[in-house]
N, C-alpha and C. Protein backbone atom coordinates (compact mmCIF):
# COMPACT_ATOMS: atom_id res chain seq x y z
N UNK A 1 41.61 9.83 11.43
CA UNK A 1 40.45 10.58 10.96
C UNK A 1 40.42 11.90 11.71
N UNK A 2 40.32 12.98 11.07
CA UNK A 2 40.52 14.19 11.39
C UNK A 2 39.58 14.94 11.58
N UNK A 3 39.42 16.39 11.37
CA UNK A 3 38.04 17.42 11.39
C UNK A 3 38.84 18.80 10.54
N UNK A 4 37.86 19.00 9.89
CA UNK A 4 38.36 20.44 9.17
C UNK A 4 37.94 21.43 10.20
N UNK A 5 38.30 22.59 10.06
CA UNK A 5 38.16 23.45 10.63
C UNK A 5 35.89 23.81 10.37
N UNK A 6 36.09 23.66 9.46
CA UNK A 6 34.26 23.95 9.29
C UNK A 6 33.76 22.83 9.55
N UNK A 7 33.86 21.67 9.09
CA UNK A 7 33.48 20.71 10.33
C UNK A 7 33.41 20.62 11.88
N UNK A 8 34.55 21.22 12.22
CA UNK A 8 34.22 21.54 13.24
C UNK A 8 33.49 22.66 14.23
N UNK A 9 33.32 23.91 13.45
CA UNK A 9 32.40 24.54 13.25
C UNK A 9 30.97 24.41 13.29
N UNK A 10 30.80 23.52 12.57
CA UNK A 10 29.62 23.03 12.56
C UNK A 10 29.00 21.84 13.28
N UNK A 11 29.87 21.23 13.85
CA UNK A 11 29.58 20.66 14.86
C UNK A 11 29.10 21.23 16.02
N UNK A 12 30.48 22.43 16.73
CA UNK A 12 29.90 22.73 17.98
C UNK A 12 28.62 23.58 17.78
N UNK A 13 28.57 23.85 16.92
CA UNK A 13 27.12 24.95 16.54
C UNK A 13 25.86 23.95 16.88
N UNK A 14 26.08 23.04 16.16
CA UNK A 14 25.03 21.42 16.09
C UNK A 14 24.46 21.54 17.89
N UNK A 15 25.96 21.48 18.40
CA UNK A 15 26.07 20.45 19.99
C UNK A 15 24.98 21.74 20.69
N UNK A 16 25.52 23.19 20.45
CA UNK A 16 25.02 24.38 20.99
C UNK A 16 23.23 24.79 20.72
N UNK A 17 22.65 24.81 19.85
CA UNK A 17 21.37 24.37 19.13
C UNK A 17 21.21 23.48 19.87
N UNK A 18 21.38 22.55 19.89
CA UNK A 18 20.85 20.95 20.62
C UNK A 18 20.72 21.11 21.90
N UNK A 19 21.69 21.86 22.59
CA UNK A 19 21.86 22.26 24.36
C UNK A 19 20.93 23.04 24.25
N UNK A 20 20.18 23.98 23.24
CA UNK A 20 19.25 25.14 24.21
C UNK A 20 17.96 24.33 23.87
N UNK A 21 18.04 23.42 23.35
CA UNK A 21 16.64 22.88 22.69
C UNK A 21 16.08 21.19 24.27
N UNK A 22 17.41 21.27 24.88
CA UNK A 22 17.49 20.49 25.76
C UNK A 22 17.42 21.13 27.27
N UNK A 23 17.66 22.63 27.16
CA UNK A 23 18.26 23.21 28.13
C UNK A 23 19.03 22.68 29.35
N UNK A 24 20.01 22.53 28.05
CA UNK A 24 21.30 22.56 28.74
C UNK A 24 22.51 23.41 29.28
N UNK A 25 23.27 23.10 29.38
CA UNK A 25 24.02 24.34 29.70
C UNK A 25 25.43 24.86 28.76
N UNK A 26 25.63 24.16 27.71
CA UNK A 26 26.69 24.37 26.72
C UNK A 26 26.34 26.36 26.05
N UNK A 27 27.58 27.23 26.13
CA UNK A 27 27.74 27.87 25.50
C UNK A 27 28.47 28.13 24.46
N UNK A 28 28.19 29.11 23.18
CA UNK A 28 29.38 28.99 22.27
C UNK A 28 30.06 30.14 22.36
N UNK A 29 31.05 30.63 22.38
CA UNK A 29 31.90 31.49 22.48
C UNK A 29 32.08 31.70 20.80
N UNK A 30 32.35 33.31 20.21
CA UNK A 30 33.20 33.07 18.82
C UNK A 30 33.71 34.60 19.21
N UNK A 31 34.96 34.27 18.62
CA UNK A 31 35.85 35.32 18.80
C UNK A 31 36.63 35.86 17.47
N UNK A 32 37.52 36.69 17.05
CA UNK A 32 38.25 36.85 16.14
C UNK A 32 39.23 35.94 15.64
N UNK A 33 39.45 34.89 17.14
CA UNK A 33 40.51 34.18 17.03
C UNK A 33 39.80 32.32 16.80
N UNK A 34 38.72 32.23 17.16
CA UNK A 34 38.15 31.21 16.78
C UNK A 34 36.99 30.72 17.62
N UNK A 35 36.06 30.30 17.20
CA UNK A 35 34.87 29.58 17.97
C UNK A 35 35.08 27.98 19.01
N UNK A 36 34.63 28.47 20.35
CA UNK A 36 34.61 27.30 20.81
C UNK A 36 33.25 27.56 21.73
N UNK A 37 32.93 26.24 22.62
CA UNK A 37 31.94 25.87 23.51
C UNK A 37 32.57 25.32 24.73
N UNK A 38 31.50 26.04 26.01
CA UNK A 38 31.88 26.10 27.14
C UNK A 38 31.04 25.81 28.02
N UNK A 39 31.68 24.54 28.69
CA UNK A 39 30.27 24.11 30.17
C UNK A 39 30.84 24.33 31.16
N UNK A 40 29.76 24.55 32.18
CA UNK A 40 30.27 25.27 33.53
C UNK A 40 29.57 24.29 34.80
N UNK A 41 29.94 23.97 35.57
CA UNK A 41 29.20 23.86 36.78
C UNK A 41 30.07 23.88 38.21
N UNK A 42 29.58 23.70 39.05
CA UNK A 42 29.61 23.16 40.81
C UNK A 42 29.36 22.04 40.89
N UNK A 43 30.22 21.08 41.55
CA UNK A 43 30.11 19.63 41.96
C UNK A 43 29.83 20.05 43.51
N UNK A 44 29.43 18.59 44.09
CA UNK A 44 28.66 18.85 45.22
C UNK A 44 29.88 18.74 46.29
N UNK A 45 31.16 19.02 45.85
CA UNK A 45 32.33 19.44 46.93
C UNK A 45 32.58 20.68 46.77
N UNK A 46 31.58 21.58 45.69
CA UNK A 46 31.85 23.17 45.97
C UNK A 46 33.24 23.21 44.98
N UNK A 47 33.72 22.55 43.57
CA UNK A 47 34.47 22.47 43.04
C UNK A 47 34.27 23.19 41.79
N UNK A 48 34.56 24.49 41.16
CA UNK A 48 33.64 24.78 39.64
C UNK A 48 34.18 23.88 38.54
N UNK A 49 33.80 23.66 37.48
CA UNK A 49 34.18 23.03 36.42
C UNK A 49 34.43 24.15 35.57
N UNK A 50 34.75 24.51 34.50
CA UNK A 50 34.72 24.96 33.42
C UNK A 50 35.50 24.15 32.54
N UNK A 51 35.22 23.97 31.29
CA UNK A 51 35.48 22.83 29.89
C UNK A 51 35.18 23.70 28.97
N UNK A 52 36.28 23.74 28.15
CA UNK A 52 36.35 24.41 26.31
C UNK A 52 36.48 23.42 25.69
N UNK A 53 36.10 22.94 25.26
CA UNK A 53 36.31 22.53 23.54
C UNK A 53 36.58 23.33 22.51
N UNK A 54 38.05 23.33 21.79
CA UNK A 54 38.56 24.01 20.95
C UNK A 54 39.05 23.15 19.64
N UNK A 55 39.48 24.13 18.53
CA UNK A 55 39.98 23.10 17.86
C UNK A 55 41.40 23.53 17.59
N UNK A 56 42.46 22.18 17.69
CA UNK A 56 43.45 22.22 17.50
C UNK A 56 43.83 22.30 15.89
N UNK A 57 44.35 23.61 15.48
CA UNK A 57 45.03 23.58 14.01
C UNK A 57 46.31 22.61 13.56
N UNK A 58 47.01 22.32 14.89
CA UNK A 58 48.17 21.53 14.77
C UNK A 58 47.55 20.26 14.39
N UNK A 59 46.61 19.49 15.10
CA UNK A 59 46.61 18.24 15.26
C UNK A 59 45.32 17.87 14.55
N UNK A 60 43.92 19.09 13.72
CA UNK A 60 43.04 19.22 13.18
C UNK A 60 41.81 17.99 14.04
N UNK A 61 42.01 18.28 15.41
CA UNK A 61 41.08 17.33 15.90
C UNK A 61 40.69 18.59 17.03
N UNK A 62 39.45 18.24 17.89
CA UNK A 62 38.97 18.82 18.92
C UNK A 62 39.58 18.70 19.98
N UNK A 63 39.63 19.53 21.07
CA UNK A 63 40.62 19.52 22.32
C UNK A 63 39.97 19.79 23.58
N UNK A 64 40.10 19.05 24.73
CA UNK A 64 39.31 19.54 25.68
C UNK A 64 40.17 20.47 26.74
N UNK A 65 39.76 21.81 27.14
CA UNK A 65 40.85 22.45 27.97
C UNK A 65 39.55 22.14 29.31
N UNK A 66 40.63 22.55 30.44
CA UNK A 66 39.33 22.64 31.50
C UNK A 66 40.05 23.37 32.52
N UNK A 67 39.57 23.79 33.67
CA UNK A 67 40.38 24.25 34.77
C UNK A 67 39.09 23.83 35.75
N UNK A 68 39.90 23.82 36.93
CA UNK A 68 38.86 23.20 38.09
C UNK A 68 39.18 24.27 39.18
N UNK A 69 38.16 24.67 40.02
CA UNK A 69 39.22 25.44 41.03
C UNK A 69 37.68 25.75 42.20
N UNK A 70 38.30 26.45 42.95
CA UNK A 70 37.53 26.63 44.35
C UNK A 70 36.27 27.54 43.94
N UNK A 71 35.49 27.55 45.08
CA UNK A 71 34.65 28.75 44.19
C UNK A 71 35.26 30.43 45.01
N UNK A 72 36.28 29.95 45.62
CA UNK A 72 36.90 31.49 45.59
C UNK A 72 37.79 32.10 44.49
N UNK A 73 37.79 31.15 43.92
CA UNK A 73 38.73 31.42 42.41
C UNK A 73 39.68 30.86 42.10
N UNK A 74 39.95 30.16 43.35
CA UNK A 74 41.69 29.22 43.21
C UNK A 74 41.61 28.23 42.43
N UNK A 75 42.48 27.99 41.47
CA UNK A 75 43.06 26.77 40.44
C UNK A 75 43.48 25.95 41.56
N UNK A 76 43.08 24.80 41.15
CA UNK A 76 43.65 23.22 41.40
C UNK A 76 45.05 23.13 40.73
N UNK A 77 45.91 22.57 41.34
CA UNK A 77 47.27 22.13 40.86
C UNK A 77 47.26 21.13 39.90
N UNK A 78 47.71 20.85 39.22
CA UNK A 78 48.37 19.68 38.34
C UNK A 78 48.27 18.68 39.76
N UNK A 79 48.95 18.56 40.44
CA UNK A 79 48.92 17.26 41.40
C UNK A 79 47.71 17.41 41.92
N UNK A 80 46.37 17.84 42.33
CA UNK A 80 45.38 17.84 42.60
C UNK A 80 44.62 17.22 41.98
N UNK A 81 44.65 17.98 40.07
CA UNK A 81 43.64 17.48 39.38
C UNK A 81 44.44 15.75 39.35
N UNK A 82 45.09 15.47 38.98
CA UNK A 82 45.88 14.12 38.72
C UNK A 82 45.27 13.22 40.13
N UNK A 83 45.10 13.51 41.58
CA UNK A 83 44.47 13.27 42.48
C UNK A 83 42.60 12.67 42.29
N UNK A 84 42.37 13.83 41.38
CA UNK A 84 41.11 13.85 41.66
C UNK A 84 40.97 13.07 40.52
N UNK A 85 41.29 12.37 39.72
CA UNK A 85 41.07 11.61 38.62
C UNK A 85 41.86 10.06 38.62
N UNK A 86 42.09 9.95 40.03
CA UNK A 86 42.69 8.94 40.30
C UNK A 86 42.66 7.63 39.62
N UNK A 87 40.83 7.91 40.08
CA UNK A 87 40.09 6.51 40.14
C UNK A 87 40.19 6.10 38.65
N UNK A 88 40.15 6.74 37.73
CA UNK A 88 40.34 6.80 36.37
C UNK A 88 41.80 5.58 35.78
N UNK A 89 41.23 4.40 36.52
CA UNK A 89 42.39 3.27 35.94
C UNK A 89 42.85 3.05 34.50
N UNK A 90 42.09 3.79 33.96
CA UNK A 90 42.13 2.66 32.69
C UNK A 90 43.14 4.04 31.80
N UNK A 91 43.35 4.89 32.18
CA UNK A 91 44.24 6.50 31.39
C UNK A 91 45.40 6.81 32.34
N UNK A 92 46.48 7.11 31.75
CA UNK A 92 47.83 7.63 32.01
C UNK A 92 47.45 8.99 32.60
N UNK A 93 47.35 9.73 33.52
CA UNK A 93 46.84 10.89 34.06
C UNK A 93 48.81 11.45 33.16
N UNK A 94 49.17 11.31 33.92
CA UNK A 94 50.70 11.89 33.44
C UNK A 94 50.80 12.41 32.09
N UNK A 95 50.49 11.52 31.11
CA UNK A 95 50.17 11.41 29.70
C UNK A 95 49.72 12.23 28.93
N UNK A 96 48.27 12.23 30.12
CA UNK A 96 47.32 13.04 29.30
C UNK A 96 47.24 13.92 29.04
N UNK A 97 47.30 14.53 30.36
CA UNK A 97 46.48 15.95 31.19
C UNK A 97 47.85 16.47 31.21
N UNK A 98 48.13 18.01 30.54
CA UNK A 98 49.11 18.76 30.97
C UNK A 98 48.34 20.41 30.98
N UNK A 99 49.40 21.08 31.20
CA UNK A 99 49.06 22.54 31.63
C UNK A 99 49.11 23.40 30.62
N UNK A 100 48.86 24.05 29.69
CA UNK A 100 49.23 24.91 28.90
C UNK A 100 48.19 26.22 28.20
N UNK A 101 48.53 26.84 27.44
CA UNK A 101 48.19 28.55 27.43
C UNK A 101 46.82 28.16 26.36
N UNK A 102 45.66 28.65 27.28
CA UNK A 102 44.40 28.22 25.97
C UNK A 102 44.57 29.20 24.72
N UNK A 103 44.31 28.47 23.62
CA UNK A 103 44.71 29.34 21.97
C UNK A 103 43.80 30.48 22.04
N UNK A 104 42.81 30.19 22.48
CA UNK A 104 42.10 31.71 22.28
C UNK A 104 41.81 32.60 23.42
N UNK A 105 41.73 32.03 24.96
CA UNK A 105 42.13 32.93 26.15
C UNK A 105 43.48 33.35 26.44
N UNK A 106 44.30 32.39 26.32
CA UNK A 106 45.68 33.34 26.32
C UNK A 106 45.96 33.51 27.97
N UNK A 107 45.49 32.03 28.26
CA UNK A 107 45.72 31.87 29.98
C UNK A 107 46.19 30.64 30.31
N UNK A 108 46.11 30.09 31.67
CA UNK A 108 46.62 29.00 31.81
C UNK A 108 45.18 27.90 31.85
N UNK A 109 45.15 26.85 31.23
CA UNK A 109 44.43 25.74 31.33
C UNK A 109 45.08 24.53 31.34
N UNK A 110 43.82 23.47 32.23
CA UNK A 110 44.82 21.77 31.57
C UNK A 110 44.75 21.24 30.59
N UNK A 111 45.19 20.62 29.88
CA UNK A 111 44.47 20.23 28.77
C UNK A 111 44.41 18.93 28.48
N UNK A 112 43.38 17.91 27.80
CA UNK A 112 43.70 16.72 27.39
C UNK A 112 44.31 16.75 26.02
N UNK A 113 45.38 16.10 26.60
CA UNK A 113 46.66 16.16 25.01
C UNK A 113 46.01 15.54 23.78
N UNK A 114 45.93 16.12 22.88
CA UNK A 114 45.02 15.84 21.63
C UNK A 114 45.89 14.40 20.36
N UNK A 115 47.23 14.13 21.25
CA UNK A 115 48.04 13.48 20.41
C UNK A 115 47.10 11.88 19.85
N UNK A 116 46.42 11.42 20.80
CA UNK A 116 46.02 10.07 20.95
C UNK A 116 44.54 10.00 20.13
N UNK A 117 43.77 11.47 19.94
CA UNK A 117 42.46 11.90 19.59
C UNK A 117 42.47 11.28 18.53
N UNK A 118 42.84 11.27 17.12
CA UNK A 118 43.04 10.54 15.92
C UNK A 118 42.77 9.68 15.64
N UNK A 119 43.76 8.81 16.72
CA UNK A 119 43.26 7.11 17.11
C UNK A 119 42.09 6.65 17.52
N UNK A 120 41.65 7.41 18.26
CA UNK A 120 40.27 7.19 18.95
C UNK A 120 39.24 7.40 17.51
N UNK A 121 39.21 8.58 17.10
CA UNK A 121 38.52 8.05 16.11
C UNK A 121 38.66 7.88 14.44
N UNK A 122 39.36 6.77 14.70
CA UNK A 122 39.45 5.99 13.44
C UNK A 122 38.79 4.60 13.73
N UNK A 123 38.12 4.49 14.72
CA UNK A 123 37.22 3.50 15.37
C UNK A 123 35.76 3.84 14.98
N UNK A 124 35.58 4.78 14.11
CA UNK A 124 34.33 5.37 14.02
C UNK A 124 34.33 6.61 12.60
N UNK A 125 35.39 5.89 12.03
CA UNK A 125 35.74 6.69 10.45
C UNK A 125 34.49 6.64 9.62
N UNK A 126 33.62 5.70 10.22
CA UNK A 126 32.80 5.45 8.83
C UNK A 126 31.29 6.33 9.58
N UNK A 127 31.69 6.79 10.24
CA UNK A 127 30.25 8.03 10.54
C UNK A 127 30.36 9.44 10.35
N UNK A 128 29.41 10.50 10.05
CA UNK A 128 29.43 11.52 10.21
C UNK A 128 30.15 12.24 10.73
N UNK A 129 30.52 13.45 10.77
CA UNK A 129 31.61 14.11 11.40
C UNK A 129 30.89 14.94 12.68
N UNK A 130 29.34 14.59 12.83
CA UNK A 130 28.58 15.17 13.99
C UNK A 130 28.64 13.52 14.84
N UNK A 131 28.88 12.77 14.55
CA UNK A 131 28.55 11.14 15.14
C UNK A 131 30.32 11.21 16.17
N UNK A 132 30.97 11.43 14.76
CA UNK A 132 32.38 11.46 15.24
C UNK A 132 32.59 12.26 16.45
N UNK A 133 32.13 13.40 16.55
CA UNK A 133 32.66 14.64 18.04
C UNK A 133 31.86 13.97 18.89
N UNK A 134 31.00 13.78 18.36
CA UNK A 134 29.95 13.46 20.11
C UNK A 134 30.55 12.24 20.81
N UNK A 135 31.26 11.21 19.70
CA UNK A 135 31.74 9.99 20.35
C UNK A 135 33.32 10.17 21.29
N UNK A 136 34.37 11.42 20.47
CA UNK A 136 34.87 12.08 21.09
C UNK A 136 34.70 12.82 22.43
N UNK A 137 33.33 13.86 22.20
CA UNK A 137 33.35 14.17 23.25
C UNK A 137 32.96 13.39 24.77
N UNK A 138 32.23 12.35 24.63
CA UNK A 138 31.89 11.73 25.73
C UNK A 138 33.04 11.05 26.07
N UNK A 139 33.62 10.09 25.43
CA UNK A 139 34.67 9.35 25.90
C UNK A 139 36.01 10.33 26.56
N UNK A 140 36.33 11.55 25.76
CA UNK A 140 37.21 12.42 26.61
C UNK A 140 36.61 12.91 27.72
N UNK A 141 35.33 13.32 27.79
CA UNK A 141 34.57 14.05 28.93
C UNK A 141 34.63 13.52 29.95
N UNK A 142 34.22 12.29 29.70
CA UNK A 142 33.53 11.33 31.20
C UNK A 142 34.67 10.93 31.76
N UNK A 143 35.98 10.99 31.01
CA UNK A 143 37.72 10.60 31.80
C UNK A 143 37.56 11.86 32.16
N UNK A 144 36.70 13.12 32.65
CA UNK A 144 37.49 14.21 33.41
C UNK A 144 36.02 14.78 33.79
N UNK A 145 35.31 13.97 34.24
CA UNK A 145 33.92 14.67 35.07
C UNK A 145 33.05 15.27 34.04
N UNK A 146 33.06 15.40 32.72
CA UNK A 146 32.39 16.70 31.86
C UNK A 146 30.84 15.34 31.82
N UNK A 147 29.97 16.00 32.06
CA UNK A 147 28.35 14.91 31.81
C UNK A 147 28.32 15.37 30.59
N UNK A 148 27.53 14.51 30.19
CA UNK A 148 27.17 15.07 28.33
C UNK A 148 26.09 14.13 28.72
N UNK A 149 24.42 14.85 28.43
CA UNK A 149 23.26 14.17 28.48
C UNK A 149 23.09 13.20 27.06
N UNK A 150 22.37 12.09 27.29
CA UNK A 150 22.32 11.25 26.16
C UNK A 150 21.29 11.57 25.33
N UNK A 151 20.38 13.05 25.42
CA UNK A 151 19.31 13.07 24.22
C UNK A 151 20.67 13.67 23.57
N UNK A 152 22.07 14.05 23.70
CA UNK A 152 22.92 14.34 22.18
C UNK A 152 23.14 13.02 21.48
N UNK A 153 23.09 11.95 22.32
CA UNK A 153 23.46 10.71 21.32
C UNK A 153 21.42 10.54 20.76
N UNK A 154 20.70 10.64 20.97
CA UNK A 154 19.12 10.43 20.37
C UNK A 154 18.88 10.84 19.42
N UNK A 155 19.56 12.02 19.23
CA UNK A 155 19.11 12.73 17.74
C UNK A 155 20.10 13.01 16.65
């Protein structure tokens, strides 16, 4: 089970609306090259987060990029983040998480490999295509620190 490109569209628009109505912290980015949404924070080791959600044209599913890094600006390594997601028994860190050029920054990010996304939801084919991302996004999120408040699953 897949996502069109305006489906997905309209989703993160949904998620973005819903974050300011929650005040939350999701932004949407739209560019020439395509619309995505972006959360930011500080963990209490002084670690920033940043998380895109994009959509993959290859694989027509949503993608989570992220980079983690100091708050002097330094990126976390591949063996760091793989460190810091240790505890995470139940996912192939190796598998998952690789390094590559975000489609619409045109920099380096990690990314969760979108190959397995499909599968995941065809467990949930028979809902909405706003039911579908959110179930996506939590289950990819929470394997890599991203919170997603539960008034998005309430409404």
């Amino acid at each position: 089970m897949t996502f069109t490109l305006d489906e997905f569209n309209q989703c993160i628009n949904d998620l973005y609306e819903h974050s300011k109505q929650i005040h939350d912290r999701w932004q949407l980015m739209k560019s020439s090259k395509g619309s995505y949404l972006i959360y930011s924070f500080v963990d209490q080791n002084y670690l920033k987060y940043d998380f895109h959600v994009v959509f993959s044209e290859s694989y027509s599913v949503p993608v989570l990029y992220f980079n983690i890094s100091h708050l002097n600006g330094s990126l976390l390594s591949l063996d760091d983040i793989w460190k810091l997601f240790l505890h995470k028994k139940n996912s192939n860190m190796y598998e998952t998480i690789t390094q590559q050029e975000h489609p619409i920054l045109q920099r380096p990010f990690f990314v969760l490999h979108p190959c397995h996304t499909e599968n995941l939801l065809r467990q949930v084919t028979d809902q909405s295509a706003k039911k579908r991302f959110l179930f996506w996004l939590s289950i990819y999120g929470q394997s890599i620190g991203l919170p997603l408040s539960i008034h998005y699953a309430i409404n």
